[in-house]
Protein backbone atom coordinates (compact mmCIF):
# COMPACT_ATOMS: atom_id res chain seq x y z
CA UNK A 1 192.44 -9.87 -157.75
CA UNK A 2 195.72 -9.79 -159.78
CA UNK A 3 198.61 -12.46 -158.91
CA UNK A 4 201.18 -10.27 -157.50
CA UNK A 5 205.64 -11.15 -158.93
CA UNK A 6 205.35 -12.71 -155.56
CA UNK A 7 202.72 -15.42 -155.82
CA UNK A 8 204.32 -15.78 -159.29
CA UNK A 9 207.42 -16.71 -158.38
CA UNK A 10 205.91 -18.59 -155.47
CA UNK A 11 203.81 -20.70 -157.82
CA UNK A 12 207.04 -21.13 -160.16
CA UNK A 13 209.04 -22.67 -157.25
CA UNK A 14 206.60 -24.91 -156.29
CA UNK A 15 205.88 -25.92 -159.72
CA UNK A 16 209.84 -27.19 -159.94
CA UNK A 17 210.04 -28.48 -156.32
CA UNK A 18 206.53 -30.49 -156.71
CA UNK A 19 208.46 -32.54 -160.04
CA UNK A 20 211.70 -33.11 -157.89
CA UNK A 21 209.82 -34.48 -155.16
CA UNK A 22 207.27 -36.47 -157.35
CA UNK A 23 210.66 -37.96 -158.51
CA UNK A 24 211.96 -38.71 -154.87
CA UNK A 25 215.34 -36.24 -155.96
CA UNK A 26 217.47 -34.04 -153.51
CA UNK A 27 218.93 -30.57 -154.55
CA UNK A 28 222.40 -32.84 -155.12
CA UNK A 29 220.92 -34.69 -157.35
CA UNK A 30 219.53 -32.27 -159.45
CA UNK A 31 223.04 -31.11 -160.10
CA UNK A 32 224.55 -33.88 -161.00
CA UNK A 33 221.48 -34.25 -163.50
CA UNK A 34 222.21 -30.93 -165.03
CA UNK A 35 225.77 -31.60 -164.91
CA UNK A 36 224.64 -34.82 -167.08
CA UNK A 37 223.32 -32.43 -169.62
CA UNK A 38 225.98 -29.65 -169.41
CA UNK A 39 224.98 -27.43 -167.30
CA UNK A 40 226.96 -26.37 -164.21
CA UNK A 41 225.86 -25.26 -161.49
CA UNK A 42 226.35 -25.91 -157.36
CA UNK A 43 223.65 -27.20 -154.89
CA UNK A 44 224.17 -23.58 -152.95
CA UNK A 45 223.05 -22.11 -156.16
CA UNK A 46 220.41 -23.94 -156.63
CA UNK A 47 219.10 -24.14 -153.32
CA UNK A 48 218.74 -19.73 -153.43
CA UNK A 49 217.36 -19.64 -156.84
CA UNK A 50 214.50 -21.97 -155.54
CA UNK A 51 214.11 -20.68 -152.33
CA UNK A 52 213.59 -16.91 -153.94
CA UNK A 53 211.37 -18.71 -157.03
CA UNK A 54 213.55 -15.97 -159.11
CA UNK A 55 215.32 -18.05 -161.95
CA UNK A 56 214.77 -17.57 -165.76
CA UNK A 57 212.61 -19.91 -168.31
CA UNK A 58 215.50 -21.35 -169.29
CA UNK A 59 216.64 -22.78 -166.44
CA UNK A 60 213.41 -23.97 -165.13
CA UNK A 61 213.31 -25.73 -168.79
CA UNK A 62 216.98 -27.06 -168.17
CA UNK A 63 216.01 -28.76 -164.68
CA UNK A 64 212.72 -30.16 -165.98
CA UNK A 65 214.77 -31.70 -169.13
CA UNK A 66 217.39 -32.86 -166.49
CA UNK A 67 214.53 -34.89 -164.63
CA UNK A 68 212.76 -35.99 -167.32
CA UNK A 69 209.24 -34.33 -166.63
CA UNK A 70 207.54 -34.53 -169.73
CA UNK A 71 204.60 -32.51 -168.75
CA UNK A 72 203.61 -30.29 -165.25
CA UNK A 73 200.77 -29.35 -163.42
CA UNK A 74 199.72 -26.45 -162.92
């Protein structure tokens, strides 16, 4: 059976979440890590966008650049 947008942005989420907790880091400190590399956003902000799992590519790119994750698991 097909993956429904729901258990796509589900899997999205979890993908980011999994490499912030593999790395021990709060929502806080994955804003002052973008902030680090220009991006600004808040930790409400944050918090929704992964809580829905509805963000663009480029900001799932931007956090995993701001952590340092090299590679993910799918």
């Amino acid at each position: 059976m097909p993956k429904t947008a729901k258990d796509w942005e589900d899997q999205v989420k979890g993908l980011l979440k999994a490499e912030l907790k593999r790395r021990g880091l709060s929502y806080a400190d994955l804003v002052g890590k973008l902030a680090d590399i220009g991006v600004m956003d808040s930790e409400p902000n944050i918090r929704n966008k992964l809580s829905r799992g509805k963000f663009t590519a480029v900001f799932l790119v931007q956090c995993l650049e701001a952590i340092r994750a090299d590679t993910l698991r799918l």
